[in-house]
Protein backbone atom coordinates (compact mmCIF):
# COMPACT_ATOMS: atom_id res chain seq x y z
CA UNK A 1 0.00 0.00 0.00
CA UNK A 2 3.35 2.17 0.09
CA UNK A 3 2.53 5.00 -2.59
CA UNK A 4 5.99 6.04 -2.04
CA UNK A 5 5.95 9.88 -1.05
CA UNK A 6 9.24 11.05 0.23
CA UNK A 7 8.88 14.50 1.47
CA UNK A 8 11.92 17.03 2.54
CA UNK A 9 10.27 20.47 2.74
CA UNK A 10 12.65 23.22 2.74
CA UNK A 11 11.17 25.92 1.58
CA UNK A 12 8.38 25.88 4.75
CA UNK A 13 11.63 26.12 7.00
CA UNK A 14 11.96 29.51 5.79
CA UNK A 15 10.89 32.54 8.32
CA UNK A 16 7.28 33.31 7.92
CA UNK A 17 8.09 36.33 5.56
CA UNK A 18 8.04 33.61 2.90
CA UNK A 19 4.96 31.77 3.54
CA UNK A 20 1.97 31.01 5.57
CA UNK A 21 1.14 27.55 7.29
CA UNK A 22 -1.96 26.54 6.27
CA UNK A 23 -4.19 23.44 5.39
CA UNK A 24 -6.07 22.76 2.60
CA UNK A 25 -9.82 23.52 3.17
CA UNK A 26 -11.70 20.25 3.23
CA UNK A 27 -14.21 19.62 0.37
CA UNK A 28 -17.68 17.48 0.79
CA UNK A 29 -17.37 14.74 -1.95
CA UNK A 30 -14.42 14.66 -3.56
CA UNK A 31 -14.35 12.46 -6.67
CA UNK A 32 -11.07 11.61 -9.44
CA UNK A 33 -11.28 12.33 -12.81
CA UNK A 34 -7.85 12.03 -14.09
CA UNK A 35 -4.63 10.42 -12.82
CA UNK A 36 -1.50 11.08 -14.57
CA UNK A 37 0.10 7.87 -14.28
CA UNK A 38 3.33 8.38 -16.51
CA UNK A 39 4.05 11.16 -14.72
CA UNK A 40 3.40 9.26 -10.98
CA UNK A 41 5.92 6.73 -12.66
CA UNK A 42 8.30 9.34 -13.10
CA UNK A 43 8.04 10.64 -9.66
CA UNK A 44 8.61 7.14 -8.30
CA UNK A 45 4.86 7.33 -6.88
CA UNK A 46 2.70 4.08 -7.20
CA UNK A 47 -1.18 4.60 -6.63
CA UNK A 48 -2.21 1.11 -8.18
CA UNK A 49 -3.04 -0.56 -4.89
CA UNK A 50 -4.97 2.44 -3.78
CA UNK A 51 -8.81 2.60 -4.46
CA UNK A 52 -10.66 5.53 -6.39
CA UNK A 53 -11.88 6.72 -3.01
CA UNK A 54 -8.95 6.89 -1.09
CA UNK A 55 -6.98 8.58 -4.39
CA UNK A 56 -10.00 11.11 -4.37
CA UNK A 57 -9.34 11.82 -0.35
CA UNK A 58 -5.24 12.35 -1.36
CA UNK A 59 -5.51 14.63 -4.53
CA UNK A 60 -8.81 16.70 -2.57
CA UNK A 61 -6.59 17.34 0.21
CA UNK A 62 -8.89 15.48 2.47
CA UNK A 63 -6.12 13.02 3.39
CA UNK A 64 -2.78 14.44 3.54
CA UNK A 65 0.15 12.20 2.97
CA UNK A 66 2.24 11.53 5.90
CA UNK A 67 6.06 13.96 5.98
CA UNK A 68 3.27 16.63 3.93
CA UNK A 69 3.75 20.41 5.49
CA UNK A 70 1.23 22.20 3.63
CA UNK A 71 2.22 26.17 3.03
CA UNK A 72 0.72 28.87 0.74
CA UNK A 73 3.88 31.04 -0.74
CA UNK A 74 3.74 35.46 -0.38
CA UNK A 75 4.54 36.38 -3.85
CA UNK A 76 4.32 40.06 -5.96
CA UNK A 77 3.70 40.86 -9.33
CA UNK A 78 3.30 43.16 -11.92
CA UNK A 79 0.18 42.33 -13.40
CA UNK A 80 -0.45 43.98 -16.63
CA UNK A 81 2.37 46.38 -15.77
CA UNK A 82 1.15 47.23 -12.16
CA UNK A 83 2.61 46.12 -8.97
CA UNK A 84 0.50 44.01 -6.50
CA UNK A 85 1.25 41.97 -2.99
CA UNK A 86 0.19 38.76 -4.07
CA UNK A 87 0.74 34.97 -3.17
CA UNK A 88 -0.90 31.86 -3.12
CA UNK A 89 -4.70 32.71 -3.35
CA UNK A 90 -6.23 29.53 -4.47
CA UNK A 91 -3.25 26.93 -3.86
CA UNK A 92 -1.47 25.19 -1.28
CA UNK A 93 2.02 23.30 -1.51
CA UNK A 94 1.45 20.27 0.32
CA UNK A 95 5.70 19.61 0.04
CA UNK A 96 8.53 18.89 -1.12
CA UNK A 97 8.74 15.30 -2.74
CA UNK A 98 12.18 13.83 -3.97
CA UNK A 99 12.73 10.71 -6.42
CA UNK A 100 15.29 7.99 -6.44
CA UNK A 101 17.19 10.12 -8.35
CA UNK A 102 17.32 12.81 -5.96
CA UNK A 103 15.25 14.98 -7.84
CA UNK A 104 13.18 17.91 -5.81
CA UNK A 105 9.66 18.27 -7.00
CA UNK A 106 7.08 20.78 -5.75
CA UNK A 107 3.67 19.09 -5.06
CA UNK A 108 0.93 21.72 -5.10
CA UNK A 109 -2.56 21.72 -4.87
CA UNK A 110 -4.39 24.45 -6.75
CA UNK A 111 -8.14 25.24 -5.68
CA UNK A 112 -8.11 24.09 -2.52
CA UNK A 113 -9.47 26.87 -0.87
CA UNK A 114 -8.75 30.28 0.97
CA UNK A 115 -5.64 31.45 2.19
CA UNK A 116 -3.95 34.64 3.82
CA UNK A 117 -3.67 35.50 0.03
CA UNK A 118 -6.91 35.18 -1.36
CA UNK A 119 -7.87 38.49 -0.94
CA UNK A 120 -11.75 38.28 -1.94
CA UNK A 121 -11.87 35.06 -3.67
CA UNK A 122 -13.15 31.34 -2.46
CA UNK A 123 -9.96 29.98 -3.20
CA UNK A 124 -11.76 27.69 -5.37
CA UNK A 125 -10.95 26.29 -9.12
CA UNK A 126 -13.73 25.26 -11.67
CA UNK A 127 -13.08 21.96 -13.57
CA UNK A 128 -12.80 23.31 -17.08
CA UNK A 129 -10.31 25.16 -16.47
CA UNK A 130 -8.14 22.54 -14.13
CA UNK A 131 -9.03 20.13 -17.05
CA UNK A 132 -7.83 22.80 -19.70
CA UNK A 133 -3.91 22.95 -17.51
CA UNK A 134 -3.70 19.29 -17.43
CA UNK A 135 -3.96 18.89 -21.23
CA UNK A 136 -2.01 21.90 -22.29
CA UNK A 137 0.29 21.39 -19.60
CA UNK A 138 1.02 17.49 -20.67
CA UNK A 139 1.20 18.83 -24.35
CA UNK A 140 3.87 21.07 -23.38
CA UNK A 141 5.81 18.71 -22.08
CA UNK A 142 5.56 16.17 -25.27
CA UNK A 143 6.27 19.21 -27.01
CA UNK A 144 9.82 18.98 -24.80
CA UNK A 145 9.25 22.38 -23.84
CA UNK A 146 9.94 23.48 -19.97
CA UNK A 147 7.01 22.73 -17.99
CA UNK A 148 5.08 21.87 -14.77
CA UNK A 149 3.24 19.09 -14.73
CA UNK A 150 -0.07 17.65 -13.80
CA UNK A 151 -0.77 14.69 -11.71
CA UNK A 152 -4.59 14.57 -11.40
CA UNK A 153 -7.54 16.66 -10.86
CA UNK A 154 -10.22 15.74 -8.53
CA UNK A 155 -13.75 17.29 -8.40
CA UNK A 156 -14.90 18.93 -5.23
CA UNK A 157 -18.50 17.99 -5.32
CA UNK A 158 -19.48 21.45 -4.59
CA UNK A 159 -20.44 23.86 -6.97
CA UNK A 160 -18.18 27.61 -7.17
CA UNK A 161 -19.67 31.10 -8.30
CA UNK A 162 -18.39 32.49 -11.19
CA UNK A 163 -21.00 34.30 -14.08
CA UNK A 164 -22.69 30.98 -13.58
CA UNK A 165 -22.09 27.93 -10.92
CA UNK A 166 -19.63 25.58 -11.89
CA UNK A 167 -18.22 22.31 -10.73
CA UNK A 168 -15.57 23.11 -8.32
CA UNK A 169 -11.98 20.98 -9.33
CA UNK A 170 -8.75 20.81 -7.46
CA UNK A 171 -5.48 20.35 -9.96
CA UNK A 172 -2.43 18.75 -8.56
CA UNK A 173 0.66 20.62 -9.90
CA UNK A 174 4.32 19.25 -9.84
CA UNK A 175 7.26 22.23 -10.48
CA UNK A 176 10.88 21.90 -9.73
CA UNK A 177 9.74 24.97 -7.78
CA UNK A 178 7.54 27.59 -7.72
CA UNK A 179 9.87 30.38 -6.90
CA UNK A 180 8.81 33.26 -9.46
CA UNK A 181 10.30 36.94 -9.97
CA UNK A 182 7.33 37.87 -8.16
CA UNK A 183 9.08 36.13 -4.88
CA UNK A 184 12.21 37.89 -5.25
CA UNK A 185 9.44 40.92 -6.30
CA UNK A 186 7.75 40.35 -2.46
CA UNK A 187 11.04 40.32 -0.41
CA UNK A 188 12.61 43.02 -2.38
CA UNK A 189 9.87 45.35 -1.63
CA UNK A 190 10.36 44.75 2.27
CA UNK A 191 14.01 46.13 1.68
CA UNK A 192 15.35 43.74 4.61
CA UNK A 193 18.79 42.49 2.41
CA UNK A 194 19.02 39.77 4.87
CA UNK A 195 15.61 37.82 3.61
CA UNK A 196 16.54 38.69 -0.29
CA UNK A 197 20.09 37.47 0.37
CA UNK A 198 18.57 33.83 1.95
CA UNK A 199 16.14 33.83 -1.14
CA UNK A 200 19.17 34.21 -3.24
CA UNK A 201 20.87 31.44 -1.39
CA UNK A 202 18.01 29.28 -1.27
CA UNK A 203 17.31 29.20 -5.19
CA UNK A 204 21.05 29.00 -5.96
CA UNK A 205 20.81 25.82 -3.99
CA UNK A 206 17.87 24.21 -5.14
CA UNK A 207 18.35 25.44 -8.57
CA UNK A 208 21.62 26.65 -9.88
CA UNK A 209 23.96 24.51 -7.89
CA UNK A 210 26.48 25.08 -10.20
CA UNK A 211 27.03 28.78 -8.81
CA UNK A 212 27.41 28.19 -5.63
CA UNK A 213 31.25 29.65 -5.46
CA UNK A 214 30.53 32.27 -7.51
CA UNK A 215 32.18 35.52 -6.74
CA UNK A 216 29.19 37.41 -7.79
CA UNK A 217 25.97 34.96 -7.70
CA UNK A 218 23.32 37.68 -7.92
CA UNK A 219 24.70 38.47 -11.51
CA UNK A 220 25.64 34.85 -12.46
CA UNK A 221 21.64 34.08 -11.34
CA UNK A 222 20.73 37.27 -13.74
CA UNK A 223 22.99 36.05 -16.73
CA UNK A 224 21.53 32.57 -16.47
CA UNK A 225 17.87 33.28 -15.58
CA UNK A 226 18.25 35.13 -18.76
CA UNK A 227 19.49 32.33 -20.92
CA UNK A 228 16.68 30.29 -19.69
CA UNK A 229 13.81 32.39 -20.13
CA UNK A 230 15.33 33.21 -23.80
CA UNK A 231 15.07 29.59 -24.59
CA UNK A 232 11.90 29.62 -22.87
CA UNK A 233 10.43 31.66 -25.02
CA UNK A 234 12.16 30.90 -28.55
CA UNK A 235 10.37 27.64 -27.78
CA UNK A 236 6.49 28.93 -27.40
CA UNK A 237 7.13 31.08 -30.40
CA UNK A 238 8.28 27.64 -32.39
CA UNK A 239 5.18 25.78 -31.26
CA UNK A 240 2.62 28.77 -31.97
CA UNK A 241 1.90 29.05 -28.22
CA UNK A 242 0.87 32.31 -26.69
CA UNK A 243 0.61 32.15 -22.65
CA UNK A 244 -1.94 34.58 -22.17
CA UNK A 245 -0.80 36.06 -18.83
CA UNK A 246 2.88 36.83 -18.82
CA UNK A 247 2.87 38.61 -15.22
CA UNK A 248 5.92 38.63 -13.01
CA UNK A 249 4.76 35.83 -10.83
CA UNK A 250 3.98 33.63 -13.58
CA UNK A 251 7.64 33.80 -14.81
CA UNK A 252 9.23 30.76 -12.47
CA UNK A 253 13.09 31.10 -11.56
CA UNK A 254 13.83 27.54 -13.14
CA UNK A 255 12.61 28.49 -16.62
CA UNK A 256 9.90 26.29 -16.58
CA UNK A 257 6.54 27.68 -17.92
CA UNK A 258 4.03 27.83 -15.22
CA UNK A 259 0.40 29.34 -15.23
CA UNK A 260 -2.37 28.18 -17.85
CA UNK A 261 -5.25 30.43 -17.57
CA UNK A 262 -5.98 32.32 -20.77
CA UNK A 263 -3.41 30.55 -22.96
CA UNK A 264 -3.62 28.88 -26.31
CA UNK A 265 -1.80 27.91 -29.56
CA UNK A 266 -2.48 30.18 -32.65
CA UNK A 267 -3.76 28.44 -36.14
CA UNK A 268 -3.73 30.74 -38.11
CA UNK A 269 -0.91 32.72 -38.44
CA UNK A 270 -0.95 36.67 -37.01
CA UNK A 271 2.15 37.81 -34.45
CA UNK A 272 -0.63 39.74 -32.94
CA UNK A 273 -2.91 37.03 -31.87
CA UNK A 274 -4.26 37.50 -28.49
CA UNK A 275 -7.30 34.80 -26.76
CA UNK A 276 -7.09 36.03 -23.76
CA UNK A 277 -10.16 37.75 -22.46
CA UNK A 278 -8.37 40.20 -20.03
CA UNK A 279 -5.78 41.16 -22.65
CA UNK A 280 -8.02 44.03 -24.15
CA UNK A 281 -4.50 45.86 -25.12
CA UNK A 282 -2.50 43.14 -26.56
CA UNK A 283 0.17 43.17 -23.94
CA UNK A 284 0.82 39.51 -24.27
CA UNK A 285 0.20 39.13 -27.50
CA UNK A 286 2.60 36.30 -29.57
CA UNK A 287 4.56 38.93 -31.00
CA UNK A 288 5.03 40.51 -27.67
CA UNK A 289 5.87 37.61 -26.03
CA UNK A 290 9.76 38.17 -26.20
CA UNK A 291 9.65 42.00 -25.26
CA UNK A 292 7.21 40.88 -22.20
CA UNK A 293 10.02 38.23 -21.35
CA UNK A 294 13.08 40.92 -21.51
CA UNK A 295 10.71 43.46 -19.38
CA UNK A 296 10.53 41.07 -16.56
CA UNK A 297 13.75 40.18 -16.37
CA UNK A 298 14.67 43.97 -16.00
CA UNK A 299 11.93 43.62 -12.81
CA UNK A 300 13.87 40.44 -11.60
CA UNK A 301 17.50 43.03 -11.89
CA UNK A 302 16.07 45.52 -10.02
CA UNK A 303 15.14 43.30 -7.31
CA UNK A 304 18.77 41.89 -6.87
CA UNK A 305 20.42 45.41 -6.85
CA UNK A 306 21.42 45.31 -3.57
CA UNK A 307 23.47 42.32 -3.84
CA UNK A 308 24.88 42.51 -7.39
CA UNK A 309 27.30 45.65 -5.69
CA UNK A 310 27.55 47.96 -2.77
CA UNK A 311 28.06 50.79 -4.94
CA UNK A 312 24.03 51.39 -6.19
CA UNK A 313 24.75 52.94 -9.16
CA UNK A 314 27.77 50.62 -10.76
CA UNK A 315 25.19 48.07 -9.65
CA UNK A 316 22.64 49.36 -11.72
CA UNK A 317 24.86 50.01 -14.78
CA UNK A 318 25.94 45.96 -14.36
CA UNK A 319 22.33 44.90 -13.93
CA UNK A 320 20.88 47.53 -17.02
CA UNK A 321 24.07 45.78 -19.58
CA UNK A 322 23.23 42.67 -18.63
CA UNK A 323 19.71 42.73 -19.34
CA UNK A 324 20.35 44.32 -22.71
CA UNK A 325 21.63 41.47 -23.67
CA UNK A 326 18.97 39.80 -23.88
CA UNK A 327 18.05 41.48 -27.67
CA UNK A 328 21.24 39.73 -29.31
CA UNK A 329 20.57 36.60 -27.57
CA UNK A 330 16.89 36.59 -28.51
CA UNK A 331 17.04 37.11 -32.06
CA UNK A 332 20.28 34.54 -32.53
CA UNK A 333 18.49 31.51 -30.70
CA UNK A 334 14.92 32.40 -32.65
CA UNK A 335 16.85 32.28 -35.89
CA UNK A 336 18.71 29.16 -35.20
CA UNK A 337 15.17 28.10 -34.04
CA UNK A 338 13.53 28.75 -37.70
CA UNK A 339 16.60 27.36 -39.35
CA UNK A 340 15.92 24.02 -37.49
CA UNK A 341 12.02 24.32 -38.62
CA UNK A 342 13.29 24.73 -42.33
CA UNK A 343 15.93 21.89 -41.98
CA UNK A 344 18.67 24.75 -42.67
CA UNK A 345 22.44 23.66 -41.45
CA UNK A 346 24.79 26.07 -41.10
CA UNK A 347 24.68 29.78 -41.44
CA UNK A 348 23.88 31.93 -44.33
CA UNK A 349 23.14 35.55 -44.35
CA UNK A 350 20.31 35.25 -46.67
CA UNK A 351 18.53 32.79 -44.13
CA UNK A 352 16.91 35.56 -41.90
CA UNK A 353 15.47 36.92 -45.21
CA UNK A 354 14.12 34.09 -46.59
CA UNK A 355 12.47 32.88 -42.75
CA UNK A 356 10.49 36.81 -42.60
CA UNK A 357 9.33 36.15 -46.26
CA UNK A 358 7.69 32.85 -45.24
CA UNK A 359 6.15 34.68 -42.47
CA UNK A 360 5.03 37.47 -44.15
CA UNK A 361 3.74 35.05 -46.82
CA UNK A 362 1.72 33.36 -43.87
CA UNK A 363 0.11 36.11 -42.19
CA UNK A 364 -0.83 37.82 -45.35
CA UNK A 365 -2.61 34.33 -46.77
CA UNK A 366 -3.65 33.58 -43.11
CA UNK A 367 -1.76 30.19 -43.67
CA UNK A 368 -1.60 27.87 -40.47
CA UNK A 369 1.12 28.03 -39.12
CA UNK A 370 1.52 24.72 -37.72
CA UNK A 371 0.27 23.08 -41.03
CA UNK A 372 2.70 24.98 -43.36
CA UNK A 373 5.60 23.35 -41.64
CA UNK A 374 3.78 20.09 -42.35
CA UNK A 375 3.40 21.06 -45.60
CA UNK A 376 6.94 21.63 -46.12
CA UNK A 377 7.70 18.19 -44.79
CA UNK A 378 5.24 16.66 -46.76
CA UNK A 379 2.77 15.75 -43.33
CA UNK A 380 -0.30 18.11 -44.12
CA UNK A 381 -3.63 16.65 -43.22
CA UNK A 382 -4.81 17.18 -46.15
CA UNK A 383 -3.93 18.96 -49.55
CA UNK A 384 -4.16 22.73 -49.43
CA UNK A 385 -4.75 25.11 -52.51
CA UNK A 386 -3.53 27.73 -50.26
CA UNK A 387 -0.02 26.78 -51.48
CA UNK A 388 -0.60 26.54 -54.83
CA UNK A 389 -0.26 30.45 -55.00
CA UNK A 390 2.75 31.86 -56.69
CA UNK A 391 4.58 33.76 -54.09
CA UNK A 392 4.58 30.64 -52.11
CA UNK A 393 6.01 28.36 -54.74
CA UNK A 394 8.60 31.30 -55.33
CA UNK A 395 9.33 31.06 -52.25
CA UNK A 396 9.84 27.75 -51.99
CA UNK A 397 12.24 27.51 -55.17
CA UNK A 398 14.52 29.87 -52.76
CA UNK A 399 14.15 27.49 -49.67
CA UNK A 400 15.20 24.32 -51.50
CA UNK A 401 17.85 26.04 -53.50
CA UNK A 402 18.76 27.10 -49.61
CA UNK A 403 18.49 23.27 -48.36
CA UNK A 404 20.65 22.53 -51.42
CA UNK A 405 23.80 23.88 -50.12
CA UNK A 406 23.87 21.54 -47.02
CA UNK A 407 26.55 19.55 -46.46
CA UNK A 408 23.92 16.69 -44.93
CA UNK A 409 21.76 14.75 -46.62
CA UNK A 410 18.16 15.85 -47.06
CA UNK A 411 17.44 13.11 -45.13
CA UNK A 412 19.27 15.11 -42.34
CA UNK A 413 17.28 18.15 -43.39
CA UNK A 414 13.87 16.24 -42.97
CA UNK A 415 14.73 14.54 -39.42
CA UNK A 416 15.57 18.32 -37.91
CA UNK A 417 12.64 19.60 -39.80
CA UNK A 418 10.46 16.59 -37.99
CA UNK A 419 12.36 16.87 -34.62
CA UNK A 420 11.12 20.42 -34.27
CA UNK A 421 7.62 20.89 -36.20
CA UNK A 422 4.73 19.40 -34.39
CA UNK A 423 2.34 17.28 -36.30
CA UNK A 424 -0.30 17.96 -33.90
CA UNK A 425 -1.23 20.70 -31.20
CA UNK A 426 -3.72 21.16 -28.63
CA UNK A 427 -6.34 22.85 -31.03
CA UNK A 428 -8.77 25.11 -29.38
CA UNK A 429 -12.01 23.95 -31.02
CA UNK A 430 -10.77 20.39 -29.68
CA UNK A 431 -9.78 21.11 -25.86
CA UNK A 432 -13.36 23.04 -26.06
CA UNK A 433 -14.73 19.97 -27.47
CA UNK A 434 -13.37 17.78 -24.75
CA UNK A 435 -13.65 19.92 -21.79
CA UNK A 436 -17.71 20.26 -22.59
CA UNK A 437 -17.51 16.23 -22.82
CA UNK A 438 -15.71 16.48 -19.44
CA UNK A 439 -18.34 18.27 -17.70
CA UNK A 440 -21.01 15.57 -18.49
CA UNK A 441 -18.93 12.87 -17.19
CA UNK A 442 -17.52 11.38 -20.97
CA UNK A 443 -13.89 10.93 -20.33
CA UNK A 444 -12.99 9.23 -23.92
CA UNK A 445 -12.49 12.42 -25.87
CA UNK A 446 -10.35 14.18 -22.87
CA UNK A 447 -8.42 11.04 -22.46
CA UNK A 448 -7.89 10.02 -26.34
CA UNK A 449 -6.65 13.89 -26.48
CA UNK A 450 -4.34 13.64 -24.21
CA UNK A 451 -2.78 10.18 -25.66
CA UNK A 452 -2.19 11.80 -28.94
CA UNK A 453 -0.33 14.92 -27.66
CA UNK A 454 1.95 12.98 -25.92
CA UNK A 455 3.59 12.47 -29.21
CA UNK A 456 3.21 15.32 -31.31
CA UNK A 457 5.84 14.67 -33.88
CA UNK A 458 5.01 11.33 -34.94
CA UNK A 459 3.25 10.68 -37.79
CA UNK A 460 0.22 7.84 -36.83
CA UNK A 461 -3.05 7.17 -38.99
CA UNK A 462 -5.47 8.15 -36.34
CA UNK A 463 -4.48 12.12 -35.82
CA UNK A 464 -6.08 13.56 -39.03
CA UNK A 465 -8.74 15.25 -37.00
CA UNK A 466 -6.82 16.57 -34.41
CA UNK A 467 -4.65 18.63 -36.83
CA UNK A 468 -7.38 20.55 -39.07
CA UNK A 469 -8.20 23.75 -37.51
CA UNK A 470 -11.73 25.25 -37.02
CA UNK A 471 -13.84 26.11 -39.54
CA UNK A 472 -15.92 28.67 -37.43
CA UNK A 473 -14.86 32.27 -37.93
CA UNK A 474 -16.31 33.10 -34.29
CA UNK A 475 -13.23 35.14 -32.77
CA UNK A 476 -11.71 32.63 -30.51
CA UNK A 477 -11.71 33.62 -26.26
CA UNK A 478 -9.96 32.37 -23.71
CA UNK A 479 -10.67 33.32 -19.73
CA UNK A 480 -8.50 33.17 -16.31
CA UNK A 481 -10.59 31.10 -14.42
CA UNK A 482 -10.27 33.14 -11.17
């Protein structure tokens, strides 16, 4: 009956600055609809001796596992460009869990009701959109891009208030952490250096080991928060996936992407696209997505001032060069990035022109952008006049005069092409179609769904319908959830 939990919670050893002790709130008939078992695996969990209702007590919160020390984390954040005192409203980390392997994973519970934090809300989640971080969260991670993870979601058996009632849902979320800018954001703002040097110390530990010894870790954190973020990012803007709600505390310290409320992954092609309901100005729109990302790494500088030098202002000359960095690093890594979606070795100065003409051909045919690279590898769903038109087969004359001059094979060029263009994506219409399912208690479509974007780059027989986009020209919406 040993489910194997093997708790060592750190971070709730911290002074009470960083966190408040709390329980989850206990909910009336708690019921499973989805255990990630791959992922348990993973952890070196095993819940197959345990019965529906017991794993329904665990993942409600109900039943605590034993070495658990539940906390909800004091976070800031500058949402939509304005500062706020935040933290954990509507989640509670029940601990640290380590693997085998001696790997530190976060285990977090998110609707599981009120906290010091909440502020006016219930502290509640509503299943769809629980459901909805599950899938896109598993997607992102077959898409091998930096992610937390989801390990079930339970429904409450109570219903929560929104513009209507809805089915209240608790999501269990695994991170290597959830320490965001918005942490370092929170202790900065108390200008004690003491608590932002042992935040310093505590994420260089649990994260970036590696600078332990440095002579200057505040910058060395800086320089390499940057480099993750950067690749981060380059890697939403590959898949066509726009987060929605790029706020200070959703931007984690470990580079891993964290928060799905409003997001979603473009069809067709427009750098503008924004679903988010909120977004009414575009802030966090696709093409915005890498200025957002260079913005709040300038918030995450200003917050480790005080230890990158004694001397204010050299520190804020170090901290200002560093972060314009970030421009040169950005735009080499997103153009190595298309090169690898073309199946382009090697560097030619002609290659940046010959990516924005592709791009500009998309947006101004409204092409899909996932399906053009499919095209290009021969993978479409189905045969597309679109690219019959002559600027697009002029184009293409250039691109395979381009792949031409490789060195490899064009079997070489194919495998990077395929290694880095997705087949298949979580398409709006579908995760609509499935959540709705969800709510009435049909589980197939959610769970066949799931199955296929596990592996997103293979090419099977059965994923035809999960790569054609919607026909409906309704504008497409996506909401918080809060």
């Amino acid at each position: 009956m040993t489910i194997g939990w093997h708790f060592n919670n750190t971070y709730s050893k911290l002074s009470d600055t960083f966190r408040e002790e709390i329980k989850p709130v206990p909910v009336n008939n708690p019921e499973l609809v989805i255990l990630n078992k791959s992922l348990a695996s993973e952890l070196d969990l095993n819940f197959s001796n345990i019965n529906k209702d017991e794993l329904s007590k665990i993942f409600s919160g109900n039943s605590l596992p034993n070495g658990s020390n539940s906390i909800a984390q004091a976070y800031a954040g500058h949402q939509f460009g304005h500062f706020t005192m935040l933290g954990d409203g509507r989640a509670v980390l029940i601990g640290e869990h380590t693997t085998k392997s001696n790997k530190k994973y976060d285990i977090q519970f998110k609707g599981s009701g009120k906290t010091a934090f909440s502020r006016n809300g219930d502290g509640r989640a509503a299943l769809g959109p629980m459901l909805r971080e599950y899938i896109i969260s598993e997607a992102m991670n077959g898409l091998n891009i930096p992610t937390t993870r989801s390990l079930a979601v339970v429904k409450t058996g109570e219903n929560i208030q929104r513009e209507t009632a809805l089915q209240g849902a608790i999501l269990t979320r695994v991170a290597s952490s959830h320490i965001r800018v918005g942490t370092f954001q929170y202790i900065a703002a108390r200008q004690k250096k003491d608590e932002l040097k042992t935040l310093l110390d505590y994420t260089i530990n649990r994260h970036y080991p590696e600078i332990k010894n440095s002579n200057n870790q505040a910058l060395d954190l800086l320089n390499l928060l940057i480099d993750r973020q950067c690749n981060l990012v380059v890697n939403w803007m590959r898949v066509g996936f726009i987060h929605g709600v790029m706020n200070t505390d959703n931007m984690t310290i470990s580079g891993e992407t964290i928060d799905y409320g409003p997001c979603a992954f473009k069809d067709t092609y427009d750098p503008k696209t924004v679903f988010s309901s909120i977004d009414q100005m575009g802030r966090y729109a696709y093409c915005n997505q890498p200025v957002i990302t260079k913005w709040n790494l300038a918030r995450f500088a200003e917050c480790l001032i005080p230890l990158i030098d004694k001397d204010q202002d050299k520190a804020v000359k170090i901290a200002t060069e560093t972060i314009n960095s970030f421009e040169k690093k950005y735009e080499e890594k997103w153009i190595n990035m298309m090169r690898d979606k073309l199946g382009l070795f090697g560097l030619e100065d002609k290659d940046k022109f010959l990516i924005l003409d592709l791009l500009t051909w998309m947006h101004e045919k409204k092409a899909d952008y996932t399906n053009t690279f499919c095209h290009l590898m021969d993978l479409a769903p189905k045969k597309d006049k679109l690219f019959d038109d002559n600027d697009f087969i002029n184009w293409r004359k250039r691109w395979e005069e381009r792949l031409s001059k490789n060195n490899d094979s064009s079997k070489k060029s194919l495998e990077l092409m395929r290694n880095n263009n997705p087949l298949v994506i979580p398409r709006n219409h579908k995760v609509e179609e499935v959540l709705k399912a969800a709510e009435k208690n049909n589980l197939k479509p959610l769970n066949q769904l799931i199955e296929i974007l596990k592996d997103p780059y293979t090419q099977k027989n059965d994923i035809d319908d999960y790569q054609i986009a919607s026909n409906s020209n309704e504008k497409y919406q996506t909401f918080c959830g809060t």
